[in-house]
Protein backbone atom coordinates (compact mmCIF):
# COMPACT_ATOMS: atom_id res chain seq x y z
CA UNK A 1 -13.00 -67.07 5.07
CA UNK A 2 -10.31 -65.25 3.18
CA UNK A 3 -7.06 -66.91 4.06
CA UNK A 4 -4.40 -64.62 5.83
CA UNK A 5 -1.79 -64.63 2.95
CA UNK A 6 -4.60 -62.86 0.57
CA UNK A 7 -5.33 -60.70 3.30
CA UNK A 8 -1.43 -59.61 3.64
CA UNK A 9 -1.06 -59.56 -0.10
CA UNK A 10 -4.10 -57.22 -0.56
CA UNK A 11 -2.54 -55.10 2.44
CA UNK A 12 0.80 -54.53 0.96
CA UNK A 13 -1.32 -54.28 -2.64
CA UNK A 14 -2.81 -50.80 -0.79
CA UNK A 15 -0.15 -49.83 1.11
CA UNK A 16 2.74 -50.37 -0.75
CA UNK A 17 6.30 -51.18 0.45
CA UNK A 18 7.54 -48.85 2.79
CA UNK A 19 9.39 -45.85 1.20
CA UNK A 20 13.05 -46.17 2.09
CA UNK A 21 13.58 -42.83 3.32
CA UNK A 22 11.49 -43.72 6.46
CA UNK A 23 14.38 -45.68 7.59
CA UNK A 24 16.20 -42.60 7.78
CA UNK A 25 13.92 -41.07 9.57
CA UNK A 26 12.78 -38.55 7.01
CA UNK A 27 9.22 -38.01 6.44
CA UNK A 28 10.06 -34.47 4.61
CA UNK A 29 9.33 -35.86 0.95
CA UNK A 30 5.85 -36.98 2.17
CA UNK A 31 4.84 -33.25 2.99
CA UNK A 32 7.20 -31.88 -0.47
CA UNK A 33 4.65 -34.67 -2.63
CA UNK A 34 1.28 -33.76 -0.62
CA UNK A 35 2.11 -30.24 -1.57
CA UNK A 36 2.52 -30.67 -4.75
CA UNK A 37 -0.07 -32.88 -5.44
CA UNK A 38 1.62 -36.29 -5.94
CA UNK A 39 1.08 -37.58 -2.62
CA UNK A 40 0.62 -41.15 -2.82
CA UNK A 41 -1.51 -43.02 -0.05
CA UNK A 42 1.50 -43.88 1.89
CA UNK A 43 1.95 -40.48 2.29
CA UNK A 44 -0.96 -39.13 3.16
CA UNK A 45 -1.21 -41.95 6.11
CA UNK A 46 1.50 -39.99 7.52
CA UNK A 47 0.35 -36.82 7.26
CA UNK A 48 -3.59 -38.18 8.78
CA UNK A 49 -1.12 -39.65 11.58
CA UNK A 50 0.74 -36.52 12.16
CA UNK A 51 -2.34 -34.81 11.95
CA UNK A 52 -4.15 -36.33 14.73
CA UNK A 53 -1.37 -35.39 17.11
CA UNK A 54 -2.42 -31.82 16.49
CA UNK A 55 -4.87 -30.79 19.24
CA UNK A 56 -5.99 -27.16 18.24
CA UNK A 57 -8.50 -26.67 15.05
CA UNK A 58 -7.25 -24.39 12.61
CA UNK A 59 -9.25 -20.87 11.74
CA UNK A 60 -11.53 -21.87 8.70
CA UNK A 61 -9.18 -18.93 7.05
CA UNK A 62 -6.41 -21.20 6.95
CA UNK A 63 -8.05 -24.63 6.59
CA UNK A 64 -9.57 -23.23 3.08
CA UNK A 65 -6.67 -21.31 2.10
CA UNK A 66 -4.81 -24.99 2.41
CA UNK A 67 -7.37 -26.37 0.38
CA UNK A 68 -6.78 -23.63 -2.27
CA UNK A 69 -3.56 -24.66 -2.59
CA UNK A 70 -3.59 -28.42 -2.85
CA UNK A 71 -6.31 -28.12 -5.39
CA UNK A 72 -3.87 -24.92 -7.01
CA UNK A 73 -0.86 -27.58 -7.16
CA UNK A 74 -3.04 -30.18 -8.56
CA UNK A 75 -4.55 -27.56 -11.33
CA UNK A 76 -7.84 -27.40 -10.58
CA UNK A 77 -7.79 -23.68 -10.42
CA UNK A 78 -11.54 -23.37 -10.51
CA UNK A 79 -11.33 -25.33 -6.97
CA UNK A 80 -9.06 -23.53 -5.62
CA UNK A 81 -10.48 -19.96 -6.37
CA UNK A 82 -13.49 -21.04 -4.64
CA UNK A 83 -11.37 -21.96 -1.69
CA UNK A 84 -9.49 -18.84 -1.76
CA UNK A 85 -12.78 -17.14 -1.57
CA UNK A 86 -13.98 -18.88 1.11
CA UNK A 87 -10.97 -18.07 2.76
CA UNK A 88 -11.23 -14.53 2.53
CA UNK A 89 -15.42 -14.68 3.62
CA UNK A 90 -13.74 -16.20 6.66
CA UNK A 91 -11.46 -13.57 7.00
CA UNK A 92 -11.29 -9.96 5.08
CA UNK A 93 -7.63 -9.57 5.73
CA UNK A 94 -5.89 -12.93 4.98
CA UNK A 95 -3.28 -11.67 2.35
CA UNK A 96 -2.05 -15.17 1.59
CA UNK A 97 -5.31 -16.17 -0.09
CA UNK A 98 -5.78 -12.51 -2.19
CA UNK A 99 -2.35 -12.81 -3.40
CA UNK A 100 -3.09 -16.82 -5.04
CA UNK A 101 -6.58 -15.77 -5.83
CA UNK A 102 -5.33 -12.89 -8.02
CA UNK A 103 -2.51 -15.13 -9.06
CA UNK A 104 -5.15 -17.78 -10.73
CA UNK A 105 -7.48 -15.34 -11.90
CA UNK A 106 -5.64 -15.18 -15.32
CA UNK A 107 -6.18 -18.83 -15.61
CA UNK A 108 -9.65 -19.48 -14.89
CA UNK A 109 -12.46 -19.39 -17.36
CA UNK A 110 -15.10 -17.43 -15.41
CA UNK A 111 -12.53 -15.08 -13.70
CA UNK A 112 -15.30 -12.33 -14.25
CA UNK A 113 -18.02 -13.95 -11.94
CA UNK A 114 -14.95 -14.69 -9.65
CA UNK A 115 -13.78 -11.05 -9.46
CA UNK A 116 -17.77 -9.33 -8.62
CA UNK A 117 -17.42 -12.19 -5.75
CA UNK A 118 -14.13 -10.27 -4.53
CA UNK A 119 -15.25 -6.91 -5.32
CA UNK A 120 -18.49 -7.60 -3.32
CA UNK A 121 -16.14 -8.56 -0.05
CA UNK A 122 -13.75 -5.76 -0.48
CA UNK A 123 -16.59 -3.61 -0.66
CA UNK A 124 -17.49 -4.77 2.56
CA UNK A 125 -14.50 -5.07 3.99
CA UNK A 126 -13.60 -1.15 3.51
CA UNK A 127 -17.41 0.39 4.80
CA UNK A 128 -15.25 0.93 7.84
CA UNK A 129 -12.60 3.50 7.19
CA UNK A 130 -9.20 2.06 7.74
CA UNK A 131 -6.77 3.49 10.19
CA UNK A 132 -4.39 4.91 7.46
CA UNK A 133 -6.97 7.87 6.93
CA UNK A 134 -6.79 9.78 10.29
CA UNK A 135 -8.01 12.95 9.16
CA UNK A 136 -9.38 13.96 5.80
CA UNK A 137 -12.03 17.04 5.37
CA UNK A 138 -15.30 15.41 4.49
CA UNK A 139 -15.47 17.47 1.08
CA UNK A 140 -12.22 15.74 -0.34
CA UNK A 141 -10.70 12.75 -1.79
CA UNK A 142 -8.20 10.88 -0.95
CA UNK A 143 -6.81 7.29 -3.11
CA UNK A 144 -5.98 4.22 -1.15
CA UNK A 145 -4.41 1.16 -3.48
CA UNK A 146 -4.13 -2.36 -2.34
CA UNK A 147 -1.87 -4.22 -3.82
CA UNK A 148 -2.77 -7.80 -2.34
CA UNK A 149 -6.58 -7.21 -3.37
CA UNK A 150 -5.69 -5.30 -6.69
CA UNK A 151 -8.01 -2.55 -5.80
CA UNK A 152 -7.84 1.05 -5.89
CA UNK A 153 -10.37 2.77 -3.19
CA UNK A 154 -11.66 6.18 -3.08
CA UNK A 155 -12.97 7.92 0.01
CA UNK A 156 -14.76 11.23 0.92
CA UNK A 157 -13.92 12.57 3.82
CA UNK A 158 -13.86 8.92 5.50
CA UNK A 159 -16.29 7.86 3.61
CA UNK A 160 -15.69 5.05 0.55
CA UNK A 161 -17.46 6.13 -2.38
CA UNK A 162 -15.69 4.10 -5.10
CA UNK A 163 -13.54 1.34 -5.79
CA UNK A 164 -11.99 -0.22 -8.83
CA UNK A 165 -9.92 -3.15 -9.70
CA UNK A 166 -6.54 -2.19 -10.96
CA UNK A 167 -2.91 -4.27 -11.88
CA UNK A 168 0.41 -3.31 -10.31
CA UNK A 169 3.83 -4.54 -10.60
CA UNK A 170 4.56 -8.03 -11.86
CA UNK A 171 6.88 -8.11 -8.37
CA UNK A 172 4.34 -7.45 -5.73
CA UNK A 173 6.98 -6.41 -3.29
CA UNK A 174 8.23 -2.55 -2.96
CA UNK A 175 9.84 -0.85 -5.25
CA UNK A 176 13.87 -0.77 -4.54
CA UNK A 177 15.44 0.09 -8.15
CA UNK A 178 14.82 0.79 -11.17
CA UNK A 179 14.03 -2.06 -13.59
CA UNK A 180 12.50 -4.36 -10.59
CA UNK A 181 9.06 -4.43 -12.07
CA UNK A 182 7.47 -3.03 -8.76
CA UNK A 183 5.22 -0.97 -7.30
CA UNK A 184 6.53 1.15 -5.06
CA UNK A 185 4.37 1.68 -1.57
CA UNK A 186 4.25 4.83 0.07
CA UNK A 187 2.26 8.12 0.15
CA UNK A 188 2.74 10.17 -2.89
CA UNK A 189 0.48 13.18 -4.50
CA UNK A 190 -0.23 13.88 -8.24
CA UNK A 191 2.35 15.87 -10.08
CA UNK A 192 0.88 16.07 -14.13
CA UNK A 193 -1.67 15.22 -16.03
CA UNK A 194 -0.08 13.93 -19.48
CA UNK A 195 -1.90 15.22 -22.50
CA UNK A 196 -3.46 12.19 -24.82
CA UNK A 197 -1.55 13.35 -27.80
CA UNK A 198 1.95 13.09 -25.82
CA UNK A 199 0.84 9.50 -25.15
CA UNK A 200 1.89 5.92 -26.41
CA UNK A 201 -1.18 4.35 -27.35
CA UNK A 202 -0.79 1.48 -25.12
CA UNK A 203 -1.23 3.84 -22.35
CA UNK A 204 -4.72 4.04 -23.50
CA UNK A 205 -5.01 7.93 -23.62
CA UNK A 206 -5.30 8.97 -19.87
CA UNK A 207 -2.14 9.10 -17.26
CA UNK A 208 -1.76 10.83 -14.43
CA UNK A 209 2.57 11.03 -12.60
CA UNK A 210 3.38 10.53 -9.22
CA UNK A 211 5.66 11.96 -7.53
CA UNK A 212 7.47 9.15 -7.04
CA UNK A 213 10.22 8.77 -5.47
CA UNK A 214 8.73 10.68 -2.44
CA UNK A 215 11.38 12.43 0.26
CA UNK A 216 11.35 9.22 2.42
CA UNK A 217 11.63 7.26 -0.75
CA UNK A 218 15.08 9.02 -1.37
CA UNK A 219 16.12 9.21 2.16
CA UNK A 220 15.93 5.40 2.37
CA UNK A 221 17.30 5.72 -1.58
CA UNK A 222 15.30 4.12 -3.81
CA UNK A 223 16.15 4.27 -7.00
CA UNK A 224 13.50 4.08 -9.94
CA UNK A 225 11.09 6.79 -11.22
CA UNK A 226 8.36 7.24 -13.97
CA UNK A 227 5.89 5.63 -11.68
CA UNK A 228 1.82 6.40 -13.51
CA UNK A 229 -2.03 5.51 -13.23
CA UNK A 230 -2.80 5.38 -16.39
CA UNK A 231 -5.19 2.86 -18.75
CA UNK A 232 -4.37 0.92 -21.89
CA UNK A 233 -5.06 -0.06 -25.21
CA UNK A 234 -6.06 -3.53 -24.26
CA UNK A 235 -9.41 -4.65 -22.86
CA UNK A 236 -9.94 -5.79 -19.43
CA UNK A 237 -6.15 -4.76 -18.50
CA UNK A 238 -6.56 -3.99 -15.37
CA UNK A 239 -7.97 -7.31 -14.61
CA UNK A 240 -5.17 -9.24 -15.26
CA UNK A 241 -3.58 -8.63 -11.61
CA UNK A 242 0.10 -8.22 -11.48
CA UNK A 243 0.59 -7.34 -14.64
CA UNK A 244 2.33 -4.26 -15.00
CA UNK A 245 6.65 -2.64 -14.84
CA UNK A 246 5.70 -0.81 -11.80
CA UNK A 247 2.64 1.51 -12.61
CA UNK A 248 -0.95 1.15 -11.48
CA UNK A 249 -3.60 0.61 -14.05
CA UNK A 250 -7.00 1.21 -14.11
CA UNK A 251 -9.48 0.25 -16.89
CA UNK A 252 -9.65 3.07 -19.27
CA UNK A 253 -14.24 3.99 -18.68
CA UNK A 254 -12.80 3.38 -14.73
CA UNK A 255 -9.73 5.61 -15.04
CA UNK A 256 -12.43 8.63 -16.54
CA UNK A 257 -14.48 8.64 -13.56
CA UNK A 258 -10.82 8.49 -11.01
CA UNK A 259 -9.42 11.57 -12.59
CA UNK A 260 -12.49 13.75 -12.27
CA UNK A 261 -11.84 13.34 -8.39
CA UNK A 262 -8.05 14.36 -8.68
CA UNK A 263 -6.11 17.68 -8.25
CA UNK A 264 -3.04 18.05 -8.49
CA UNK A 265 -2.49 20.22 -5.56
CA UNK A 266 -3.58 18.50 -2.85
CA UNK A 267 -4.59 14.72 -3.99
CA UNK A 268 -2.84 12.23 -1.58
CA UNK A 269 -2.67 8.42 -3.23
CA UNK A 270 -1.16 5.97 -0.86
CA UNK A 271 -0.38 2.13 -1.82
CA UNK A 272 0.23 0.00 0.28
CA UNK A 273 0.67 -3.86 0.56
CA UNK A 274 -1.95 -4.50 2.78
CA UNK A 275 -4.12 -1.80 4.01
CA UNK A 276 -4.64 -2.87 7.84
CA UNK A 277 -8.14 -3.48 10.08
CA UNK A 278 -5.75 -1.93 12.70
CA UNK A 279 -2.89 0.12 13.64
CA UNK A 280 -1.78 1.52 16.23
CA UNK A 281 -1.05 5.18 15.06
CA UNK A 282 0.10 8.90 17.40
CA UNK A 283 -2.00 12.00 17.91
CA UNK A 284 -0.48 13.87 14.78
CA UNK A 285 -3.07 16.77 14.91
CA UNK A 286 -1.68 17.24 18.25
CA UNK A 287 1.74 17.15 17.07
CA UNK A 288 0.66 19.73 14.01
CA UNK A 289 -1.14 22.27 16.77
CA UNK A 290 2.01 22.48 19.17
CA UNK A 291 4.29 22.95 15.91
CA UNK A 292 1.83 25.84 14.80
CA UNK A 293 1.79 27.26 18.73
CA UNK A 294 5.48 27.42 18.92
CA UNK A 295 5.63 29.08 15.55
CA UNK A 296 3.05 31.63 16.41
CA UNK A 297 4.98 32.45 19.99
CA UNK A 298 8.19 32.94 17.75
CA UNK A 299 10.06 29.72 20.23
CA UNK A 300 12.25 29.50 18.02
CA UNK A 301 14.11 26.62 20.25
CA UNK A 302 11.02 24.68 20.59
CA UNK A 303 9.92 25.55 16.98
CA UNK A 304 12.85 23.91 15.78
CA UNK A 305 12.76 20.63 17.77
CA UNK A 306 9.73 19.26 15.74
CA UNK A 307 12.12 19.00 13.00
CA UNK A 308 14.70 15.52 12.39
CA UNK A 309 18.28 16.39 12.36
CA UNK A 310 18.20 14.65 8.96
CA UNK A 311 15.42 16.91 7.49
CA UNK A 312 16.28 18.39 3.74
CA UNK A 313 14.92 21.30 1.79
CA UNK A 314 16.05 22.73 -0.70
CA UNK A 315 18.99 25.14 0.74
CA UNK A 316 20.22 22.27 2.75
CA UNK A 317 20.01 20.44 5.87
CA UNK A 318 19.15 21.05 9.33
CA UNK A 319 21.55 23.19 9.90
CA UNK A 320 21.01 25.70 7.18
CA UNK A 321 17.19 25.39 7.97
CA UNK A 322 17.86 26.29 11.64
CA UNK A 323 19.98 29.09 10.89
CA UNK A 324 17.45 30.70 8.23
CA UNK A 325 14.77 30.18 10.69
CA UNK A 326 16.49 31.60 13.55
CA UNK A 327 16.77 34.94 11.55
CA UNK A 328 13.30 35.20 9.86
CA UNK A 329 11.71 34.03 13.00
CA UNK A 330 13.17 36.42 15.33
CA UNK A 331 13.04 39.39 12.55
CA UNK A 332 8.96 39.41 13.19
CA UNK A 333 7.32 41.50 15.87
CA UNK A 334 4.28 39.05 15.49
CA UNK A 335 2.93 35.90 13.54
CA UNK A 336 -0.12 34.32 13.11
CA UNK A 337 -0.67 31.07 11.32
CA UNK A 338 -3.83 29.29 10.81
CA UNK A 339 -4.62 25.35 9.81
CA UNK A 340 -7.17 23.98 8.10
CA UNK A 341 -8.72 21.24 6.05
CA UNK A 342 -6.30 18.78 7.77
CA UNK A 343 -5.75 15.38 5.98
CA UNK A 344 -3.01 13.34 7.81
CA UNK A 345 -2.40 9.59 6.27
CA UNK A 346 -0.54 6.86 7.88
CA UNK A 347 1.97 4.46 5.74
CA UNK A 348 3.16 1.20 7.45
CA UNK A 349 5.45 -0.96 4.54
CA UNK A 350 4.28 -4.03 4.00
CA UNK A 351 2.67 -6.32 6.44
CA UNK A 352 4.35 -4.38 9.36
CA UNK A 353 2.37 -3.19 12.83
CA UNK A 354 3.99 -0.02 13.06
CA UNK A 355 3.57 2.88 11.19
CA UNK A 356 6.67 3.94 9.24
CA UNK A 357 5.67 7.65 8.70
CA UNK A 358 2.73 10.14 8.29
CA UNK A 359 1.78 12.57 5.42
CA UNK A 360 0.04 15.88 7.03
CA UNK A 361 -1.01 18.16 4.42
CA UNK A 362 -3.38 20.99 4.46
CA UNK A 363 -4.36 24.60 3.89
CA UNK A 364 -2.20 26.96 5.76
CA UNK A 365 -2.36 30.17 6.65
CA UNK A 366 0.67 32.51 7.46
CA UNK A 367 0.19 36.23 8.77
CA UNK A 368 3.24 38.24 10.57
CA UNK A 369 3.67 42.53 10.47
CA UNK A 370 6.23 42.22 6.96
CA UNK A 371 5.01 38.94 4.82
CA UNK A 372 1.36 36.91 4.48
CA UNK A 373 0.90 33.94 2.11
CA UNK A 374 -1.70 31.25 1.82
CA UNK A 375 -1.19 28.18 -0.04
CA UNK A 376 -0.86 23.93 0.31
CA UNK A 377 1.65 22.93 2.70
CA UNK A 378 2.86 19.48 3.01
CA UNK A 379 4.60 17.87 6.07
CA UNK A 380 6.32 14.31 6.05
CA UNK A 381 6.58 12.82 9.93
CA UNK A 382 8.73 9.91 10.97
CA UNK A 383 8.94 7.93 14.19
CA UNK A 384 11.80 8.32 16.04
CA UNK A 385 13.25 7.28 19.44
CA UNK A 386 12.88 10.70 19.99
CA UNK A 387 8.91 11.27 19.08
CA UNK A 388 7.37 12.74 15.50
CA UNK A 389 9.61 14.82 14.30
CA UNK A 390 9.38 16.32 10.50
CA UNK A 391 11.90 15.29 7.40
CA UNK A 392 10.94 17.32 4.67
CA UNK A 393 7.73 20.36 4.08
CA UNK A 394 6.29 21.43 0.81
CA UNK A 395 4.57 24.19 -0.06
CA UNK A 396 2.20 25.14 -2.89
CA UNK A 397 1.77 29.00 -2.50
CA UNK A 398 -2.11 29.44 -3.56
CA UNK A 399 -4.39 27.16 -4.88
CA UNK A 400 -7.89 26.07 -5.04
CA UNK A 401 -9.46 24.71 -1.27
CA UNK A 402 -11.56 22.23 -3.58
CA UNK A 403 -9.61 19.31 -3.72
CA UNK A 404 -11.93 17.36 -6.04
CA UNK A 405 -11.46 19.41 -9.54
CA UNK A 406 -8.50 18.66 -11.79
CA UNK A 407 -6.27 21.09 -12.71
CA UNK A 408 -3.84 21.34 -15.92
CA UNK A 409 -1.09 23.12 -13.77
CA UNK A 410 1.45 21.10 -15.43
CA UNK A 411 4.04 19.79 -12.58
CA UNK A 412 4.25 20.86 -9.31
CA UNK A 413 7.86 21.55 -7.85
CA UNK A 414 9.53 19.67 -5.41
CA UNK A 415 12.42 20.91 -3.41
CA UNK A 416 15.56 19.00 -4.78
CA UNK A 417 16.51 16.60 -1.61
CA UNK A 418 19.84 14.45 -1.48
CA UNK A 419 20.02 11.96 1.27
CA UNK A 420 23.28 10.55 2.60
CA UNK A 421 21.69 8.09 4.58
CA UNK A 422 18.94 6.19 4.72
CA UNK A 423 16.84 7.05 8.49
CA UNK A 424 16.84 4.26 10.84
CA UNK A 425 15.53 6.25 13.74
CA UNK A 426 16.91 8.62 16.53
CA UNK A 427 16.87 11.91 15.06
């Protein structure tokens, strides 16, 4: 029989002396140490203690993303990729584990047979077409970019067709100023394509602008600008996630194939934090057919109220819009306007559940007894306490309905816009 001092010595010998911060009560260090991976077995007897006061299981999404990141803060990346992984199998969306996947890809010896794994469940994950794309003609493209995943998406109609994995800004937050190293998110269009021999060579010889900052961009004023997609001179570039002073890069044999599906007229690319499973979004088509109705009828009163009291173009505000409408409204005995091929996009920032504004664009129309044009026009909705109500329109007078060729129309104009304030609602 082993005599009872032995057995006390060998107790305290595994147990240790009891940590002096218990006697104030604080078990906070325990957690800071298990965390980091330091944890000693004192410790982790609290934690297994507190832990068995928890009655609910947690989602397997969150049980392996903790794993990832015990086994991340003890520096077994390896381990905690596969965790990550596991996490996202469990669940698609789970942005905590994309972000520390991507974050450890860089430091992982086999990141390649790591990143076919993720490809293979973003793949999967995007069959479905996400609620940003409400409406998009099935003979055109439209860009979606990820920024948790690292993955630019293309879609026909609402159909994915390709995907590729890209690098954004070293800060994966928005883009606020310039200098900040982020990507901005928002719904932008495709302004020029820049000429190989007007090109740095790190830029790898293909770069296509934004037209960053957008007219919500500078109502809420963000400051920044020279936002690209564009390759580089060094291999596998675009697989070193988060990488980048604010543009998105593709690899350069990836970026050949993007561009073919690009226009410049009427190519929408939205990024986005997180692109959503779902979102709860409003009937903009509606919204677009009553504003077209009570054009046609020549309401001018009713015509106007689709539009924010903070909308800009460029000979004004509101008010000068109103007025010039007014007059070149009532000055026609009759007008006809017709809509078609209708994309509408939805942009929510970050990881919020409401949608922050819409992009409409499409081919319009216009017919009245003194003037006709056809061309692109582009409309940019908010929310308001008030409904949808428009903050800014472009228009591209002519152009090509096949929204899949690129063009070398240089850049296209936007009206010059200068908010006073940024739009918090009402209207």
């Amino acid at each position: 029989m082993i005599p009872l001092v032995l057995v006390l010595l060998l107790l305290g010998w595994a147990v240790g002396s009891e940590p002096h911060y218990l006697e104030k009560g604080d078990i906070s260090l325990s957690f800071k140490r298990f965390i980091e991976g330091k944890a000693d077995p004192y410790d982790l007897y609290i934690i297994k203690s507190l832990g068995e006061l928890v009655k609910e299981n947690p989602p397997a999404h969150i049980r392996f993303y903790t794993y990832g990141l015990v086994n991340e803060k003890r520096g077994d990346y390896e381990k905690a990729v596969r965790f990550y992984l596991k996490s996202i199998e469990a669940f698609s969306g789970y942005n905590p584990s994309y972000f520390r996947l991507n974050f450890l890809l860089r430091k992982v010896k086999n990141a390649d047979f790591f990143r076919e794994r993720m490809t293979t469940l973003v793949r999967k994950r995007f069959e479905k077409t996400p609620p940003v794309i409400l409406e998009n003609p099935e003979d055109k493209y439209v860009i979606l970019v990820e920024k948790m995943s690292q993955y630019l998406l293309i879609y026909r109609g609402k159909k994915l067709v390709e995907l590729y994995p890209v690098t954004t800004g070293r800060d994966w937050e928005d883009k606020w100023r310039e200098g900040d190293k982020r990507t901005p998110e928002g719904i932008y269009y495709f302004t020029e394509f820049i000429p190989p021999n007007r090109l740095p060579k790190i830029y790898g010889g293909i770069a296509v602008v934004l037209n960053y900052p957008n007219p919500v961009d500078r109502l809420l004023r963000k400051g920044g600008s020279g936002i690209w997609l564009h390759g580089s001179d060094e291999s596998d570039r675009n697989k070193i996630p988060f990488s980048t002073r604010g543009c998105v890069v593709a690899g350069n044999d990836d970026l050949k194939r993007i561009v073919k599906k690009i226009s410049l007229k009427n190519t929408l690319i939205a990024i986005y934090k997180e692109i959503p499973a779902r979102l709860e979004t409003d009937d903009v088509v509606g919204f677009l057919k009553a504003w077209e109705k009570s054009w046609e009828e020549r309401d001018v009163k009713k015509f106007l109220s689709f539009y924010s009291k903070k909308f800009r173009w460029k000979g004004g505000g509101f008010r000068e819009w109103a007025r010039y409408k007014r007059r070149v409204i009532r000055n026609k005995k009759f007008i006809e306007v017709d809509l078609s091929d209708i994309t509408v996009l939805a942009f929510r920032r970050g990881l919020s559940q409401k949608v922050e504004y819409y992009v409409a664009e499409f081919r319009q129309r216009y017919r009245s007894d003194k003037y006709k044009d056809e061309g692109i026009k582009r409309l940019y909705i908010i929310k308001t306490s008030g409904g949808l109500k428009i903050i800014s329109e472009e228009f591209i007078k002519g152009g090509s309905r096949d929204g899949a060729r690129p063009t070398a129309l240089g850049r296209v104009g936007e009206p010059k816009l200068c908010y006073l304030q940024a739009f918090v609602g009402g209207t």
